[in-house]
Protein backbone atom coordinates (compact mmCIF):
# COMPACT_ATOMS: atom_id res chain seq x y z
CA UNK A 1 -8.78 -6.93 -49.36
CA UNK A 2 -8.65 -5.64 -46.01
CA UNK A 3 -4.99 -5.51 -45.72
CA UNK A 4 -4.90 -2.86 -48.72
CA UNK A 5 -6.75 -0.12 -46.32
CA UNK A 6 -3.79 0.94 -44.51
CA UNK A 7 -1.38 0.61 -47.88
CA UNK A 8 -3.64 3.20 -49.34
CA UNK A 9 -3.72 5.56 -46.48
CA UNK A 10 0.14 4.96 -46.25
CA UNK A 11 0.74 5.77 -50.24
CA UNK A 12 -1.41 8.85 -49.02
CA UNK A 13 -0.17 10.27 -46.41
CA UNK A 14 3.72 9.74 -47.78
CA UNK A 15 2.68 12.43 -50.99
CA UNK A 16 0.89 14.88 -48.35
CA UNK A 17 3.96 14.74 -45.98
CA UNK A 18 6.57 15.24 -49.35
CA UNK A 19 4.42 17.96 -49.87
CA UNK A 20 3.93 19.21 -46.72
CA UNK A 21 6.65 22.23 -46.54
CA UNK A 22 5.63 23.58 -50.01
CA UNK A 23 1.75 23.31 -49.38
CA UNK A 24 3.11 25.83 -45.75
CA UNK A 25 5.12 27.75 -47.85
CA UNK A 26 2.11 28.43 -50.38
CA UNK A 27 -0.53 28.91 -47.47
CA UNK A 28 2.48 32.06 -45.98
CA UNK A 29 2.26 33.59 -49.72
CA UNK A 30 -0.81 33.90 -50.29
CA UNK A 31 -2.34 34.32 -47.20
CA UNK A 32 -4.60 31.17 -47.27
CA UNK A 33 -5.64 28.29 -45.01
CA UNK A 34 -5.12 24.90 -47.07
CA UNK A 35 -7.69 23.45 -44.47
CA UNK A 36 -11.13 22.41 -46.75
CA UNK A 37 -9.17 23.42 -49.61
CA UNK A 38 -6.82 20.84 -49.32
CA UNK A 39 -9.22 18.43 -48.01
CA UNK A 40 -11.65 19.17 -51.09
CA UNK A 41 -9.32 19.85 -53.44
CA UNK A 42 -10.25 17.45 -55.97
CA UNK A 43 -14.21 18.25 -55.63
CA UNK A 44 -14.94 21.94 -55.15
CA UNK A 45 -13.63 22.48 -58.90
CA UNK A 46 -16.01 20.34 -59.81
CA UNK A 47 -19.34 20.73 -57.75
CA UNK A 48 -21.05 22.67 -54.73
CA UNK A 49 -20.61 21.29 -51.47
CA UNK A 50 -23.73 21.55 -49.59
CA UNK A 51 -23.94 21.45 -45.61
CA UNK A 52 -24.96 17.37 -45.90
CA UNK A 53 -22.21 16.28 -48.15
CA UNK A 54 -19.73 18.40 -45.80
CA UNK A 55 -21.19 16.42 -42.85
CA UNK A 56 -20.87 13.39 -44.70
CA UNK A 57 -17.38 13.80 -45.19
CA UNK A 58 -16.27 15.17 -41.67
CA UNK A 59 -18.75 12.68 -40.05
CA UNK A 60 -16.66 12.31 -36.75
CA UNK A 61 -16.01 16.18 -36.38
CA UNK A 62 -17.11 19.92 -36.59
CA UNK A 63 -15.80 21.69 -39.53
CA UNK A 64 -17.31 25.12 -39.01
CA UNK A 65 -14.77 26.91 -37.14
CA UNK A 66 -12.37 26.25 -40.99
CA UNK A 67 -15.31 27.07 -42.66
CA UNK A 68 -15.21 30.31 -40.95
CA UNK A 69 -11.74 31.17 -41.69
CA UNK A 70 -11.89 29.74 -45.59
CA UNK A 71 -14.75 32.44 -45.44
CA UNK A 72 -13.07 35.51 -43.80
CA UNK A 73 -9.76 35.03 -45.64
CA UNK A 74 -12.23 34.59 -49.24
CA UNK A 75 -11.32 31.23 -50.62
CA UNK A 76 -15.21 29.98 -50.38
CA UNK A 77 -18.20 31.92 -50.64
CA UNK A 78 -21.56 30.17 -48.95
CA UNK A 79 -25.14 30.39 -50.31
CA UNK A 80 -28.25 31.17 -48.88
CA UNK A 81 -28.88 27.33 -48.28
CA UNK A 82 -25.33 27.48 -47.02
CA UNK A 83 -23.70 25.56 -49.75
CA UNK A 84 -20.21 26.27 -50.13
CA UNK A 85 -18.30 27.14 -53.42
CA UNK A 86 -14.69 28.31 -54.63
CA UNK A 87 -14.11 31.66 -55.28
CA UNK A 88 -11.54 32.39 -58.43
CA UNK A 89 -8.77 32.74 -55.30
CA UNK A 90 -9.56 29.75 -53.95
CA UNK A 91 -9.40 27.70 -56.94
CA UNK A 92 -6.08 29.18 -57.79
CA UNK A 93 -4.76 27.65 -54.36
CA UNK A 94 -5.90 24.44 -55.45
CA UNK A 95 -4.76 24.98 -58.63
CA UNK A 96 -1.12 25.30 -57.09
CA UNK A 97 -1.44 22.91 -54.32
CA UNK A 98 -2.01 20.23 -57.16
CA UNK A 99 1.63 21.41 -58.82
CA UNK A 100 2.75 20.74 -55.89
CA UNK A 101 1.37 17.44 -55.39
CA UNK A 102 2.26 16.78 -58.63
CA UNK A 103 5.72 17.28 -57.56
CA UNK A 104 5.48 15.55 -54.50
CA UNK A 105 4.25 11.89 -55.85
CA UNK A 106 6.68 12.54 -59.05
CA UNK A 107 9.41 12.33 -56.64
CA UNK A 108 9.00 9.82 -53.75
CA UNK A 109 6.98 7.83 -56.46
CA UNK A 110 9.54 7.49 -58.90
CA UNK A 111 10.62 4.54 -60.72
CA UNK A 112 7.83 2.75 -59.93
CA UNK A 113 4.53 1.87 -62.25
CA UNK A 114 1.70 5.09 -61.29
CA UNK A 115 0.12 4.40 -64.51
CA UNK A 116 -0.69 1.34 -64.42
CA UNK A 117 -1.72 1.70 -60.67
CA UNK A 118 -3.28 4.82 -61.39
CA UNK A 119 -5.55 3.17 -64.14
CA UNK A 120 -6.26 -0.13 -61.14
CA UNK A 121 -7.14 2.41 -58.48
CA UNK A 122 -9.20 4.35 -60.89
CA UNK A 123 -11.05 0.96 -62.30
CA UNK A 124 -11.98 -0.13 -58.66
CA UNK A 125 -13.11 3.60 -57.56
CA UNK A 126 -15.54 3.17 -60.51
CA UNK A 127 -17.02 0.67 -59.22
CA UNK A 128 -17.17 1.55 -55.62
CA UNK A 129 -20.65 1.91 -54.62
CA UNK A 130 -21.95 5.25 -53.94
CA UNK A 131 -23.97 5.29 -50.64
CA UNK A 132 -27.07 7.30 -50.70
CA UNK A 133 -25.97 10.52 -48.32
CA UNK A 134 -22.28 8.92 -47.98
CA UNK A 135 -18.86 10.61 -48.27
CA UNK A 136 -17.58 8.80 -51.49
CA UNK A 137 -21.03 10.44 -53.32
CA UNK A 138 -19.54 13.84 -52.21
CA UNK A 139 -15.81 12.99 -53.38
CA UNK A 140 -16.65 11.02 -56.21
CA UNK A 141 -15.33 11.23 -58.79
CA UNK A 142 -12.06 13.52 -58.35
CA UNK A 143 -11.18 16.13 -60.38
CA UNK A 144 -8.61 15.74 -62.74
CA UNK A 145 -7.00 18.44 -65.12
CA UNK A 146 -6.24 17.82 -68.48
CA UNK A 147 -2.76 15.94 -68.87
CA UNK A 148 -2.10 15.39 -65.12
CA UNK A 149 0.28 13.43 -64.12
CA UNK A 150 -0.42 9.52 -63.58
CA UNK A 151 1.29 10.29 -59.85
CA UNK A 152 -1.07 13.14 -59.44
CA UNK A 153 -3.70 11.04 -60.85
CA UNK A 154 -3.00 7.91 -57.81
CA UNK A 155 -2.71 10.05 -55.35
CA UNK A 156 -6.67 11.52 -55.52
CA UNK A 157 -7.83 8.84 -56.71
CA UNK A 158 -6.39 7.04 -53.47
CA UNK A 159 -7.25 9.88 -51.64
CA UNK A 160 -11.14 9.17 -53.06
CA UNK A 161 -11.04 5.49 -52.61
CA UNK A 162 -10.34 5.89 -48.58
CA UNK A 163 -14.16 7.09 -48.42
CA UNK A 164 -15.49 4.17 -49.58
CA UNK A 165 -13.87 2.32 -46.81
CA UNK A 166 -14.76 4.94 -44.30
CA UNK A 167 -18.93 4.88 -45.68
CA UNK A 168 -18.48 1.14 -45.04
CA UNK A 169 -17.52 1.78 -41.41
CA UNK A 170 -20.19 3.98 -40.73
CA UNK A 171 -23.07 1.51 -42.08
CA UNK A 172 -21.78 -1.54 -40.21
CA UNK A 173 -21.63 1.17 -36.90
CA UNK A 174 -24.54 2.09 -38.03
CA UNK A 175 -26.09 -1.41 -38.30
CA UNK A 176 -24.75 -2.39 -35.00
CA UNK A 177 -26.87 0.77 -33.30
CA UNK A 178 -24.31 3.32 -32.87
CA UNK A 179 -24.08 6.86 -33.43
CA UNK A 180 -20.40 8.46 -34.67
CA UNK A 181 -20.22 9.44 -31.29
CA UNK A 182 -21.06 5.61 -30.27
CA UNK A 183 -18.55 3.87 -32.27
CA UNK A 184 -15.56 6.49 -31.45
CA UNK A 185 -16.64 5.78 -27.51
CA UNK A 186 -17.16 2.02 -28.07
CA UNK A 187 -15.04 0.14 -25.54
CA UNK A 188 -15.86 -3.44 -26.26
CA UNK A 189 -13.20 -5.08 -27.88
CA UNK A 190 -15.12 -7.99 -29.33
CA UNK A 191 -18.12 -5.61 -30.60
CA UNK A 192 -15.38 -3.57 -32.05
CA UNK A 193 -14.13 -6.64 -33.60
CA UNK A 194 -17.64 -7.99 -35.41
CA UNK A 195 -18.18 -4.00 -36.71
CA UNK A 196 -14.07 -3.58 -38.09
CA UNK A 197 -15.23 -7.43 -39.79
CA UNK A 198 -18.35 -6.43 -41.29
CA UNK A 199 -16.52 -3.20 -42.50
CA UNK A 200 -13.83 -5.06 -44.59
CA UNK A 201 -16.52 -7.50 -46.29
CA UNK A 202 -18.51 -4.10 -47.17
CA UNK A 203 -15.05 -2.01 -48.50
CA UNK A 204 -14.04 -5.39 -50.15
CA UNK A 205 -16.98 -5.03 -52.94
CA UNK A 206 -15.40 -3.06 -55.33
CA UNK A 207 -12.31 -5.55 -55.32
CA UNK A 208 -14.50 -8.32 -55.61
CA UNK A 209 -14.70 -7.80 -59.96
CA UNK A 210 -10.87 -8.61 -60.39
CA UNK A 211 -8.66 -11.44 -61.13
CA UNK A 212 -6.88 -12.74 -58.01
CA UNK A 213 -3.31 -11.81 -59.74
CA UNK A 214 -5.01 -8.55 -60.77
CA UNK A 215 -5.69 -7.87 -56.50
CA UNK A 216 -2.44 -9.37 -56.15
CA UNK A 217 -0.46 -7.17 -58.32
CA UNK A 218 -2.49 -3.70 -56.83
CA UNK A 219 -1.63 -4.51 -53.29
CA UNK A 220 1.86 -5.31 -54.43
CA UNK A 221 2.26 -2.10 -56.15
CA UNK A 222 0.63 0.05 -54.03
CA UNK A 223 2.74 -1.00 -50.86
CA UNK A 224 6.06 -0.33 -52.91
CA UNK A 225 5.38 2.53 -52.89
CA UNK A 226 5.34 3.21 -49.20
């Protein structure tokens, strides 16, 4: 199933880029950074995010300069331990930046089957495996209001699902003796090659479970709707 990697990101990014004018408009009102809150929308509502998971997730980058800012402008508060956690303001940003995703996949997903894609992408995010000190245990599972939308519902749990790919890359980098730093700096093409190879039979586990027309008919659907 590695072709379905860059469908997913695709169906993605298409709802964040629908959305991507409101989500400004809504940072300009109330003052806000979407930064971390957008990023985490569909954990911090659910659980702490300590200093590891945070690395986890943002593996190939700093994050404390928007930690900073979420800080200042009082959308997070941090702990002692510095674990970081929603304030009432900042969950009311997430609270309105998933209307407006809502919104978003309603409208360039229309027509087509979210439910039933929604329910597929939900079944194999189930049984992704959760890597001991990985991103997907930190984003895993998404929350999800009572009666959201099924297009609401794709889109995070797509949005999930891309960390289970991107814990995959980092074990086979990791297996092949590189550091984040290693594998963004790696030059050889054919080492490049045996770690991207290794990474698809890792992120193909979860896929592994269903029918052939079952993979079939997710792929299908997903890359309708981009």
């Amino acid at each position: 199933m590695a072709a379905v990697a860059p469908v997913i990101d695709a169906a993605h990014v298409n709802v964040h880029a629908a959305a991507r004018g409101a989500v400004l408009d809504l940072a300009g009102r109330t003052g806000l950074t979407p930064g971390l809150l957008d990023d985490l929308r569909y954990v911090l509502p659910l659980r702490p995010v300590t200093p590891a998971a945070l690395a986890a997730v943002h593996r190939y980058g700093d994050v404390t300069e928007i930690v900073e800012t979420h800080l200042r402008e009082g959308a997070l508060v941090r702990d002692a331990d510095g674990t970081l956690r929603p304030t009432p303001k900042g969950l009311a940003f997430i609270d309105a930046l998933y209307a407006l995703h809502a919104e978003a996949a309603g409208r360039v997903w229309a027509g087509h089957d979210v439910t039933g894609l929604a329910a597929s992408v939900g079944a194999v995010l189930d049984r992704a495996v959760r890597v001991p000190g990985g991103a997907l245990e930190v984003m895993a599972p998404p929350y999800e209001p009572v009666a959201a939308p099924a297009g609401l519902l794709l889109f995070n749990r797509l949005a999930a699902l891309r960390h289970h790919r991107a814990d995959a890359h980092a074990e086979s980098w990791r297996a092949a003796g590189l550091t984040a730093a290693g594998i963004i700096g790696l030059k050889d093409p054919s080492r490049r090659a045996a770690i991207e190879a290794d990474t698809n039979r890792r992120a193909a586990e979860p896929y592994r479970a269903m029918a052939d027309g079952d993979r079939q008919a997710l792929y299908d659907g997903l890359l309708r709707l981009v």
